[in-house]
N, C-alpha and C. Protein backbone atom coordinates (compact mmCIF):
# COMPACT_ATOMS: atom_id res chain seq x y z
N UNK A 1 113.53 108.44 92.73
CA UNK A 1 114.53 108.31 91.70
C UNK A 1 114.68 109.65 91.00
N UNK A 2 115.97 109.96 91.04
CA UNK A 2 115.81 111.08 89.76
C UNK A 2 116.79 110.48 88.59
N UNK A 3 116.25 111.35 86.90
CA UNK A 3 116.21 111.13 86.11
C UNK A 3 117.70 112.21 85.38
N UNK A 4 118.53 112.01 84.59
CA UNK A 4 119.63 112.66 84.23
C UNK A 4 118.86 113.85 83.47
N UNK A 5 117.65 113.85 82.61
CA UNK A 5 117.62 115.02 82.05
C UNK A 5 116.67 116.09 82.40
N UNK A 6 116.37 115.57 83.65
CA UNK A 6 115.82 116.24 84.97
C UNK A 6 115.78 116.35 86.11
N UNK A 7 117.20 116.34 86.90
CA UNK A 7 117.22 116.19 88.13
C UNK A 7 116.78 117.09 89.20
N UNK A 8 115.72 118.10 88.74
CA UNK A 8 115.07 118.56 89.83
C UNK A 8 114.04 117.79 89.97
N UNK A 9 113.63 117.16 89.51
CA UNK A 9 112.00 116.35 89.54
C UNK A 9 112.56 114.94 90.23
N UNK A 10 111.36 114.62 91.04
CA UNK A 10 111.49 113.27 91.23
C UNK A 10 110.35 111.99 90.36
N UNK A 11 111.09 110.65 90.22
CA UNK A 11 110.11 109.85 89.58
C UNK A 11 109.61 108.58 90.25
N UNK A 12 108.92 108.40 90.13
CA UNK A 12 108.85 107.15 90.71
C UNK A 12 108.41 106.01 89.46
N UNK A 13 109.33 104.78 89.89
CA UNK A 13 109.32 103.33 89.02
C UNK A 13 108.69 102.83 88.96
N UNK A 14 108.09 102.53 87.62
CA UNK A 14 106.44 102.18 87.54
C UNK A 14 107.10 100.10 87.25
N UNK A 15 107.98 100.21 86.39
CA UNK A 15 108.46 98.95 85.99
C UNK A 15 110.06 99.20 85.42
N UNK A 16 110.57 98.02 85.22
CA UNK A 16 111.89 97.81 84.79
C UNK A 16 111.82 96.45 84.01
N UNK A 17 112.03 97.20 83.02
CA UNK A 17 112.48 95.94 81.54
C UNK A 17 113.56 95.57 81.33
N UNK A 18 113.84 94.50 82.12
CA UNK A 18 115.42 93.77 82.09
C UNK A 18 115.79 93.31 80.58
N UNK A 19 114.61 92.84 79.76
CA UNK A 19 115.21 92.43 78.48
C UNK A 19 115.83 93.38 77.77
N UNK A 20 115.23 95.15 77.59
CA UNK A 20 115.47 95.80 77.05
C UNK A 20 116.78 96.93 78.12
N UNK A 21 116.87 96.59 79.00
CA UNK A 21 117.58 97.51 80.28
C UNK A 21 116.88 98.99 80.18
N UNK A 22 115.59 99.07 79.92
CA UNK A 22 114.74 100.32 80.19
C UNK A 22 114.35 100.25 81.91
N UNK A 23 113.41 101.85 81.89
CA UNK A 23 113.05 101.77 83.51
C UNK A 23 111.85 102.65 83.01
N UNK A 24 110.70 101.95 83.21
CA UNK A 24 109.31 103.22 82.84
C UNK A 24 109.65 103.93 84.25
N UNK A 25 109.22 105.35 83.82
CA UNK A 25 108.71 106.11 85.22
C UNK A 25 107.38 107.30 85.00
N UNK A 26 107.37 107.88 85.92
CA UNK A 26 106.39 108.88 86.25
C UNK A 26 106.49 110.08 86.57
N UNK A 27 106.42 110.78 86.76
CA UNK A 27 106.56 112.10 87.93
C UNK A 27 105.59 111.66 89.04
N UNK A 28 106.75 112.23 90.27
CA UNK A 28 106.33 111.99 91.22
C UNK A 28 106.34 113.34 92.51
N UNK A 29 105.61 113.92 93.35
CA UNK A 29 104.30 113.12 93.95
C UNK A 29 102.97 112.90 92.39
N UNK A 30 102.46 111.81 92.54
CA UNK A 30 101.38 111.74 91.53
C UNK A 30 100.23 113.27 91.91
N UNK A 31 99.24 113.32 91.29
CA UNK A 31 98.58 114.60 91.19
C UNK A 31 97.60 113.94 90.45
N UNK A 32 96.05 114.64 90.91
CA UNK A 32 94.85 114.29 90.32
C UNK A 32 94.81 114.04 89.04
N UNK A 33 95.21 114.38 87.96
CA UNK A 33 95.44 114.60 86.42
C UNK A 33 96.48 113.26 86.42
N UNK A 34 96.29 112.21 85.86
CA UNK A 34 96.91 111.03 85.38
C UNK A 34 98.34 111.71 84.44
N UNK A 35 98.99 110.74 85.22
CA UNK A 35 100.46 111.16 84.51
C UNK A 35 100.81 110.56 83.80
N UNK A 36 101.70 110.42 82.28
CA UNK A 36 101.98 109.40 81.22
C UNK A 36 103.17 108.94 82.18
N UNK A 37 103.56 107.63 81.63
CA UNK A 37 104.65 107.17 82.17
C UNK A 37 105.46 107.21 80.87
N UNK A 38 106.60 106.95 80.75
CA UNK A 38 107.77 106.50 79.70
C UNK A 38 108.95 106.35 79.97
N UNK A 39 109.35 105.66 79.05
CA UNK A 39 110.73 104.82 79.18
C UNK A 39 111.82 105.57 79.55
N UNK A 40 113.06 105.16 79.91
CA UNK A 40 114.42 105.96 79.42
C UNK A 40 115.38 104.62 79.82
N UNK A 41 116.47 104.49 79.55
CA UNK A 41 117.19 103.53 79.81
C UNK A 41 117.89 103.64 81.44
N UNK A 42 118.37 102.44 81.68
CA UNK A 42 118.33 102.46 82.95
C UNK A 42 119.29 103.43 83.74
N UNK A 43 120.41 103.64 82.89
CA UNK A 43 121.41 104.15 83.00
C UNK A 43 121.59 105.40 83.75
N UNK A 44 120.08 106.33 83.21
CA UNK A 44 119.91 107.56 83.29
C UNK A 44 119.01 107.69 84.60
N UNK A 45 118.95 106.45 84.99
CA UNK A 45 118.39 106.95 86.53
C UNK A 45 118.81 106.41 87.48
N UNK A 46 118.66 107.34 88.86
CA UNK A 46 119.62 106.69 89.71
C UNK A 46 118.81 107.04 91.06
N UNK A 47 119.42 106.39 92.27
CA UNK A 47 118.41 106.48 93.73
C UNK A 47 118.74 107.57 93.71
N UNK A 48 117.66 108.41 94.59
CA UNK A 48 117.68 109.28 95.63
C UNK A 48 118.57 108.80 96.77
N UNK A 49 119.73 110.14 97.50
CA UNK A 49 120.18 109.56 98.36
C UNK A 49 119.18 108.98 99.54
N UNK A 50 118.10 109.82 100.01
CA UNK A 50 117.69 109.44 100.99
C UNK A 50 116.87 108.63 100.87
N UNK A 51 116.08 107.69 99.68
CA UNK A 51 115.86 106.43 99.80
C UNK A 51 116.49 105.70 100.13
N UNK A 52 118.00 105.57 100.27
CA UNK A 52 118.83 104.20 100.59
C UNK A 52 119.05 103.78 101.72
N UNK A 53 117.75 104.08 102.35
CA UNK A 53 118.13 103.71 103.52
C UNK A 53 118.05 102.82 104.36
């Protein structure tokens, strides 16, 4: 997934809060050092083309 106020990075979807229309994510590839996750609304993220496959 990338994220609108970083679209060089990729994230990956940890969860999606339909009540609130949030999407936690991560940076992704993960890396030894634990990564925070946090919210952004759903809006602002979108597939990678080449996941859709």
């Amino acid at each position: 997934m990338s994220y609108s106020s970083s679209p060089d990075a990729t994230y990956q979807v940890v969860s999606v809060d339909d009540f609130s229309d949030c999407v936690w994510l991560r940076r992704f590839p993960l890396s030894p050092v634990r990564l925070p996750t946090f919210s952004v609304a759903a809006d602002q993220v979108q597939p990678i083309a080449s996941e859709m496959r």
